[in-house]
Protein backbone atom coordinates (compact mmCIF):
# COMPACT_ATOMS: atom_id res chain seq x y z
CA UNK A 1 51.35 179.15 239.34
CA UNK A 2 54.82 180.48 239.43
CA UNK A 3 56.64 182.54 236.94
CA UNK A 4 58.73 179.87 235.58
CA UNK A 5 55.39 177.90 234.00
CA UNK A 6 53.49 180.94 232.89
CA UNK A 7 56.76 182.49 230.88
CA UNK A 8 60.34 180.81 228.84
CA UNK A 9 63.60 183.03 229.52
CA UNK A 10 66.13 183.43 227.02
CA UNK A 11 69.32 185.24 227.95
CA UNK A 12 71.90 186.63 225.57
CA UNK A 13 70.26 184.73 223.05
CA UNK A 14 72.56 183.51 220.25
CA UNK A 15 71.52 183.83 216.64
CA UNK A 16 71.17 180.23 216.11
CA UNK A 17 68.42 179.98 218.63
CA UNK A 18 66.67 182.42 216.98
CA UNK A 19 65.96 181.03 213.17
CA UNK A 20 66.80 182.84 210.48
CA UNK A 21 63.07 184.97 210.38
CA UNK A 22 60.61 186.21 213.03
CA UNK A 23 57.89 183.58 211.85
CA UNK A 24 60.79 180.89 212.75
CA UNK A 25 61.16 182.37 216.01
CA UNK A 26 57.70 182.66 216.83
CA UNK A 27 57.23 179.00 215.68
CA UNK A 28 60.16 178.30 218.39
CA UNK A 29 58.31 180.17 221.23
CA UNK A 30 56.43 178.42 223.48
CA UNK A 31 55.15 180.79 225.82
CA UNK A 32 55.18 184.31 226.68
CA UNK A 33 58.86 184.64 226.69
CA UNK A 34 61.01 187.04 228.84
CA UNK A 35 64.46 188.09 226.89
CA UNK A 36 67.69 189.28 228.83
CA UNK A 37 70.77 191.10 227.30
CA UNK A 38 73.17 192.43 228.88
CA UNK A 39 74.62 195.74 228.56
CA UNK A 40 78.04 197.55 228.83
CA UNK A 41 76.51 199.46 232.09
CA UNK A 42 74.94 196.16 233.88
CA UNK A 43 73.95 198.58 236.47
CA UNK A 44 71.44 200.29 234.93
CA UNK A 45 68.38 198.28 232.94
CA UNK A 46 65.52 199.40 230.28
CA UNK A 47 62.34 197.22 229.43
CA UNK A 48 60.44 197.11 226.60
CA UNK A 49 57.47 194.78 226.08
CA UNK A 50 56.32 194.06 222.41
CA UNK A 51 53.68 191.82 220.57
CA UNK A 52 51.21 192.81 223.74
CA UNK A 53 48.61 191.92 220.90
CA UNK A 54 49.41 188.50 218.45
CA UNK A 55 48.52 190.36 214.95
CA UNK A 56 50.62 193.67 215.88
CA UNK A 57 54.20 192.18 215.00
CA UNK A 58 56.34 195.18 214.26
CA UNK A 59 57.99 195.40 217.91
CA UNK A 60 58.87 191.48 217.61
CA UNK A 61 60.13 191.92 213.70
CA UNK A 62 62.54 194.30 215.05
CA UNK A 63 63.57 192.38 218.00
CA UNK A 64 64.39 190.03 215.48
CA UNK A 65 66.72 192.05 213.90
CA UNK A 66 68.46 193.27 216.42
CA UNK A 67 69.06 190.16 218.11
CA UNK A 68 70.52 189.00 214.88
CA UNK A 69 72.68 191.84 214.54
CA UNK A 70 74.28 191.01 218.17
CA UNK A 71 74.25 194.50 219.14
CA UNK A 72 75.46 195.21 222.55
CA UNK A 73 73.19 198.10 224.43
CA UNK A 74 74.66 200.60 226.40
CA UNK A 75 72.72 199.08 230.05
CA UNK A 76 71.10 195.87 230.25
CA UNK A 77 67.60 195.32 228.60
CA UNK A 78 64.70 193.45 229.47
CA UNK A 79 62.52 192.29 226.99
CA UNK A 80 58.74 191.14 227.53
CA UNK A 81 57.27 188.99 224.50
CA UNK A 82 53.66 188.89 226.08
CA UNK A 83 50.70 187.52 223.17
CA UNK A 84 52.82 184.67 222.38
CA UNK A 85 49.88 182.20 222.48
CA UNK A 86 47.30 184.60 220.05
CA UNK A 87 50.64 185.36 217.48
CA UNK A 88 51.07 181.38 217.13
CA UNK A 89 47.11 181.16 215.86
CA UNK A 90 47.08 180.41 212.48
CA UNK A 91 48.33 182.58 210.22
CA UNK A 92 50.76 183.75 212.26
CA UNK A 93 50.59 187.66 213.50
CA UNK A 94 46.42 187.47 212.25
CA UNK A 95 44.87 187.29 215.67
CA UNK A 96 44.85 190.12 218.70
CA UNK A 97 44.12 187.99 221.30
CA UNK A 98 42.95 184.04 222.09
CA UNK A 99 39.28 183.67 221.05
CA UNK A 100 37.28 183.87 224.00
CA UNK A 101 40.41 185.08 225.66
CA UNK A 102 41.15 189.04 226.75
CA UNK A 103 42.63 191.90 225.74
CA UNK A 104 46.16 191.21 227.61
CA UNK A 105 46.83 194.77 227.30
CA UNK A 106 43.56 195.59 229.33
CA UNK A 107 44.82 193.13 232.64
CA UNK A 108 47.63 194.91 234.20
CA UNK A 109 45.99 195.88 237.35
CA UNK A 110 44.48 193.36 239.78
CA UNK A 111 42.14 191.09 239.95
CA UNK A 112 44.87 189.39 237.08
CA UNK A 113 41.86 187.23 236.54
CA UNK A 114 42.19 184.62 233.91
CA UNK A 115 45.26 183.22 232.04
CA UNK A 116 45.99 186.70 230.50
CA UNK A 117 45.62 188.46 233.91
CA UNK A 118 47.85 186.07 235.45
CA UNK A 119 50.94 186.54 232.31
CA UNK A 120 50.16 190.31 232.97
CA UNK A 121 51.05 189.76 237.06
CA UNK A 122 53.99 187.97 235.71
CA UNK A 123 55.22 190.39 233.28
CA UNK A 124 55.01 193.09 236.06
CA UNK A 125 56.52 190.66 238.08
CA UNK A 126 59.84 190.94 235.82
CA UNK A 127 59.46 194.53 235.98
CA UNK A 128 59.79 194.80 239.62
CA UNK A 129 62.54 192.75 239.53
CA UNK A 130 64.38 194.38 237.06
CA UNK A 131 63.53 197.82 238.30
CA UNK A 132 64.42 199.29 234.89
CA UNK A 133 64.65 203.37 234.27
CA UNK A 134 62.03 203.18 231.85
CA UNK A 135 59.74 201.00 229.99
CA UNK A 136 58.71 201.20 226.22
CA UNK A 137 55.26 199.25 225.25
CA UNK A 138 55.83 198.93 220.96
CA UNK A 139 52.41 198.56 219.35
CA UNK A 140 51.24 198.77 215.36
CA UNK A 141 48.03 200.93 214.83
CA UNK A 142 44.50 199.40 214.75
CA UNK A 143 44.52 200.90 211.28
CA UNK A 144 46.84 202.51 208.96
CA UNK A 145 48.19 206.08 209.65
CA UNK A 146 51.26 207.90 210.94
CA UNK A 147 53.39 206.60 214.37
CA UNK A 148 52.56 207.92 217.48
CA UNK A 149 52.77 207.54 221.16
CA UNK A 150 50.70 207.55 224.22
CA UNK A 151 51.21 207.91 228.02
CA UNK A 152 49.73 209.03 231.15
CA UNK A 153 52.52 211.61 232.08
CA UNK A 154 53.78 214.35 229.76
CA UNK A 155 56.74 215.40 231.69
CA UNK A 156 60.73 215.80 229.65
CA UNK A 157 61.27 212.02 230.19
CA UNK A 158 57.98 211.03 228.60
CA UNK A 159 58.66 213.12 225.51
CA UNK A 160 62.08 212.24 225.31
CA UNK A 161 61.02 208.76 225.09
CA UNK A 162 58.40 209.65 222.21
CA UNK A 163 60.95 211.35 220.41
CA UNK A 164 63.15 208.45 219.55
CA UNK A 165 60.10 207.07 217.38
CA UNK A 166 57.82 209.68 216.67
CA UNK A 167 56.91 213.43 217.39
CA UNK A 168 53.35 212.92 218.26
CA UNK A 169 52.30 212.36 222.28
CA UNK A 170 49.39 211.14 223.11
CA UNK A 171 48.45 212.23 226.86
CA UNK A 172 45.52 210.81 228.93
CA UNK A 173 43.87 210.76 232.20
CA UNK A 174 41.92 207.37 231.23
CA UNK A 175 42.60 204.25 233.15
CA UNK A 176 41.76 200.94 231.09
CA UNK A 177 44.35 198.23 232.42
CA UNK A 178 47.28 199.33 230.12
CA UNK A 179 50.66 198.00 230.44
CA UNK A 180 51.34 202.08 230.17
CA UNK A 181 49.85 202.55 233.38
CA UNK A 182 53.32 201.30 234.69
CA UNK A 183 54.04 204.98 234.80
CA UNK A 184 52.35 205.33 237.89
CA UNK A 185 55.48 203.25 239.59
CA UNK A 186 57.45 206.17 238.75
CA UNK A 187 59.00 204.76 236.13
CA UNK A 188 58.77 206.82 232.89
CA UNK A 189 56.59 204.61 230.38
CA UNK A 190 55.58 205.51 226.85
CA UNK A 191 53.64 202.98 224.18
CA UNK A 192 54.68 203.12 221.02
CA UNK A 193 52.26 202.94 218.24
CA UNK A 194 54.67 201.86 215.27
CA UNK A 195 51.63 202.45 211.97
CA UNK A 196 49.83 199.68 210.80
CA UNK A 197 50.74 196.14 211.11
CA UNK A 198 51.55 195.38 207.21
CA UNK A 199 52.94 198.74 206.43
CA UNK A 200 57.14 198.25 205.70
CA UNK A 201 57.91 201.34 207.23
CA UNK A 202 56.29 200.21 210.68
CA UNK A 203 58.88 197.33 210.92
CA UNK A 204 61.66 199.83 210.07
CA UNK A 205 60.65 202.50 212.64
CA UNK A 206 60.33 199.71 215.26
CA UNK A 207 63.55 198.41 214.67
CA UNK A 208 65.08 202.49 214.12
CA UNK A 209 63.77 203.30 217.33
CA UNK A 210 64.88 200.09 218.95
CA UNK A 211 68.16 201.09 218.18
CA UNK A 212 68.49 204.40 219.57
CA UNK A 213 66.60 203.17 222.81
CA UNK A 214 69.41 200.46 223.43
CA UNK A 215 72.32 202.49 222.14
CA UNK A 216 72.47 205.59 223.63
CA UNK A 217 73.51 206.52 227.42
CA UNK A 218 70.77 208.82 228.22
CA UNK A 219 67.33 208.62 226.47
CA UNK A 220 65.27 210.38 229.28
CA UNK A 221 66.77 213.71 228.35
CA UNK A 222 64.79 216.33 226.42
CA UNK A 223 67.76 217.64 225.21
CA UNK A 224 69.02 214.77 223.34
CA UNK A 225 65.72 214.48 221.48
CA UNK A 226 65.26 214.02 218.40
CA UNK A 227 62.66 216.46 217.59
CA UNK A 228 59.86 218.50 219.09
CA UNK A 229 56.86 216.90 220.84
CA UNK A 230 53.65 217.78 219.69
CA UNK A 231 51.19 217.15 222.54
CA UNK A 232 47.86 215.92 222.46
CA UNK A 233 45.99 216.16 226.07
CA UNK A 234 43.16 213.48 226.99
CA UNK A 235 40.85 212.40 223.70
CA UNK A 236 37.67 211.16 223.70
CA UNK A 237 37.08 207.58 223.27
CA UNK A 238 34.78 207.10 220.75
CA UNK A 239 33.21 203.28 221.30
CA UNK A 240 30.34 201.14 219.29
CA UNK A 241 27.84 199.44 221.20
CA UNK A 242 28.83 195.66 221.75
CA UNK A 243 25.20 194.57 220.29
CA UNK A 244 25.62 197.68 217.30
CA UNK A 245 26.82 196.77 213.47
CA UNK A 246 29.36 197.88 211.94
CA UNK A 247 30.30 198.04 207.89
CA UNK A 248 32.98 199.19 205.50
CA UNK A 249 31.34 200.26 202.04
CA UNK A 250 31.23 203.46 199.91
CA UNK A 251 27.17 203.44 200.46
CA UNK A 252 25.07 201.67 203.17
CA UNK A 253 23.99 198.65 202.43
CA UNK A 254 21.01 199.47 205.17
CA UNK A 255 21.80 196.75 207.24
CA UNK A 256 24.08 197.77 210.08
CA UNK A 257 23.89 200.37 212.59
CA UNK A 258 27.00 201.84 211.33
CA UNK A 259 29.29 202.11 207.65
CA UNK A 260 32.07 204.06 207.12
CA UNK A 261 33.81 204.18 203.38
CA UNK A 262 36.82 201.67 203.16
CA UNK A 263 39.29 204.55 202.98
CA UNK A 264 38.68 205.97 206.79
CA UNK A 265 41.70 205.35 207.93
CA UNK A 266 43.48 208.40 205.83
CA UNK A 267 41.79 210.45 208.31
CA UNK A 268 43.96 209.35 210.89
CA UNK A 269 45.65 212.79 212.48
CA UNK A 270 43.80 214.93 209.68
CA UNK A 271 41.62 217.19 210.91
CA UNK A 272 37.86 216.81 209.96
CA UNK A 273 35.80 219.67 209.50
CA UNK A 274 31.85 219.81 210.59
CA UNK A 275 30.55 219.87 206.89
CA UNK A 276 32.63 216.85 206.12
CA UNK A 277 30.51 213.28 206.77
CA UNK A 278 32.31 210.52 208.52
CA UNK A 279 29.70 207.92 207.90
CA UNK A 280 26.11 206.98 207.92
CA UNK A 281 24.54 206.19 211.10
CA UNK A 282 21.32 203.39 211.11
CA UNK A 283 18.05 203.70 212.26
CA UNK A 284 19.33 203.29 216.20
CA UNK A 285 20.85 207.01 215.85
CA UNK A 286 24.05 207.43 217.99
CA UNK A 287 22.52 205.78 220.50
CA UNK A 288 25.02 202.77 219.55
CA UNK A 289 27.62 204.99 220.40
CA UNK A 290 29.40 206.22 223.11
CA UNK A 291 32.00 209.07 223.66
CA UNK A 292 34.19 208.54 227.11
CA UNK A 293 36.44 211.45 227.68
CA UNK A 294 39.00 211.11 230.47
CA UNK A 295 36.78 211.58 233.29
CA UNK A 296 34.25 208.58 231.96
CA UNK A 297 31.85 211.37 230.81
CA UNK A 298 29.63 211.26 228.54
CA UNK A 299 30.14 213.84 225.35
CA UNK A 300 29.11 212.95 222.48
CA UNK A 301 27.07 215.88 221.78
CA UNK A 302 30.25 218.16 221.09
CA UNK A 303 31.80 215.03 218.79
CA UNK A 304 29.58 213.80 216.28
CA UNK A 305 26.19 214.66 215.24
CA UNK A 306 23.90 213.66 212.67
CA UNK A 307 22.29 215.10 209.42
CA UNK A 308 19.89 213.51 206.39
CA UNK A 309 21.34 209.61 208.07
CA UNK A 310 25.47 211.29 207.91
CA UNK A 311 27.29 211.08 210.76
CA UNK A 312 29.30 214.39 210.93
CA UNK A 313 31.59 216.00 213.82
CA UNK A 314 30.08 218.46 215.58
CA UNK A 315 33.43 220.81 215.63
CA UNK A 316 36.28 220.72 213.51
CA UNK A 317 37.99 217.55 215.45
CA UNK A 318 41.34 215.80 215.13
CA UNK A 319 41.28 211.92 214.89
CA UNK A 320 43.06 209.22 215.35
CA UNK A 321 43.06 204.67 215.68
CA UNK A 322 40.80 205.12 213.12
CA UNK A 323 40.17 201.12 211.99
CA UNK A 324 38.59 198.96 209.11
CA UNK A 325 38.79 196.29 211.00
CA UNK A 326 35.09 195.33 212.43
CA UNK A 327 36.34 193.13 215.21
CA UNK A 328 39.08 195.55 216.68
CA UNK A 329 36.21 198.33 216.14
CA UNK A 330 33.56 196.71 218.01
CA UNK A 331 35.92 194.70 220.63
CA UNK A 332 38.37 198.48 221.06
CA UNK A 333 36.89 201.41 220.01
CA UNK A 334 35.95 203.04 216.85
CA UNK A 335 38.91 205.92 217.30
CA UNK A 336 40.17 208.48 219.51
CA UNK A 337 39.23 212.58 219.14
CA UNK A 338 40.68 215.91 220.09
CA UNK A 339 39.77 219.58 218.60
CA UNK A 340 41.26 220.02 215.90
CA UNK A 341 43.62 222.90 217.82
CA UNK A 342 44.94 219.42 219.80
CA UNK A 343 42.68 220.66 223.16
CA UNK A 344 40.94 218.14 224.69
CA UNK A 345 36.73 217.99 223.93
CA UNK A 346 35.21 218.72 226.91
């Protein structure tokens, strides 16, 4: 199937094609949708992709705006609208990806099986053609919790890319089929995680950011940044068993495998000391758990442990995509973990 079935184009779009809100605009796309707009430099081009997941709608909310506002960027950009068909599921912006369906942020790197491997081919398809300096990937957080980005490089680019949304870096060694991954075309690629999906001040960093990635003349310069990086170097991926149980209560209910209190997600980027529980764990133990560090080894003994049915870390440890939502839980992972000094777990 060629490009021009699997995706729409819009280019320069005007502001009457666009309705006057992003739920008017998503009810007028029909497919994945690719956006061009040309810039004062039309030599030079930058991507960013948005709305990789239908219920994280920040990245498209600002889109929105800007579009609206009829800026014009400084070089061309390419946008990629890419979970078109999970956003449309009713409500709007509730679902991550078609049911049955996969992750489309998991199927950038071949076999492109299925209908979201084959719009990930495509979208990389655009990229290639495009050839852009750089490529941002705008996400909202599983859960609630402060902005932050991830990549697979930390070089001066990567942080200077960080650095016009946030001043957290997130860098790993794990491969999972991430639009980030792009980086390895040596083209500097950072994803964006704006904060949670209903939070206000996700849309407005989205759209903040958006402007100063379309505005400015140079954005892969450490120099123009907007603040210092901190870095943190390849977490452990803390996953629940696909079979396991999961529950959000302030005691056990002694039915599922797992429960963590409702409020979890303020731990995200606190640090959590070894005498302070997480959880309770079930009768299975952490056997319904699994923590992946970069090299898909297997430490969980130096992440969590368990005492009197708590779950507890084993060292003072950093976390982060912390989640009360059971299906992105069980489906993603539970969270991410470094020490609490921002060192990898080994």
């Amino acid at each position: 199937m060629s490009n021009a079935n699997l995706l729409d184009y819009l280019n320069d779009p005007s502001p009457r094609t666009l309705g006057r809100s992003p739920l008017e605009w998503l009810d007028r796309l029909n497919k994945p949708t690719v956006v061009h707009v040309a810039g004062r430099d039309r030599s030079r081009t930058r991507a960013m992709a948005t709305l990789l997941h239908g219920n994280e709608p920040s990245g498209l909310f600002a889109l929105h705006r800007w579009l609206l506002e009829q800026h014009t960027p400084e070089v061309n950009m390419l946008f990629l609208l890419g979970g078109v068909y999970p956003a449309k599921i009713p409500p709007a912006f509730s679902s991550r990806q078609l049911p049955e369906g996969r992750d489309l942020n998991r199927c950038f790197k071949e076999p492109f099986e299925g209908e979201e491997g084959a719009i990930a081919k495509a979208m990389l398809a655009e990229l290639r053609k495009a050839q852009p300096e750089c490529l941002l990937d705008v996400h909202n957080t599983s859960g609630t919790g402060p902005a932050f980005a991830v990549s697979i490089t930390n070089d001066a680019a990567h942080q200077a890319l960080t650095s016009l949304y946030t001043d957290r870096l997130i860098m790993t060694d794990l491969r999972l089929g991430a639009l980030m991954e792009y980086s390895e075309q040596e083209v500097p690629t950072v994803t964006i995680e704006c904060g949670g999906a209903q939070d206000d001040h996700a849309h407005q960093l989205a759209y903040e950011g958006l402007v100063r990635y379309a505005s400015r003349s140079d954005v892969l310069s450490l120099e123009k940044a907007e603040w210092n990086v901190a870095v943190l170097r390849n977490p452990i991926r803390v996953e629940l068993a696909p079979e396991a149980t999961i529950e959000y209560r302030l005691e056990p209910s002694g039915h599922a495998d797992l429960t963590f209190p409702p409020d979890i997600e303020h731990r995200n980027f606190g640090i959590v000391s070894p005498d302070e529980p997480l959880g309770w764990i079930g009768k299975k133990g952490l056997g319904i758990l699994t923590a992946i560090s970069h090299n898909r080894t297997e430490n969980m003994e130096q992440v969590l442990r368990v005492k009197d049915g708590q779950i507890y870390p084993a060292q003072a440890i950093k976390a982060f995509m912390i989640t009360t939502n059971p299906v992105i839980a069980k489906s993603d992972c539970l969270f991410y973990a470094v020490k609490a000094t921002g060192e990898p777990i080994f």
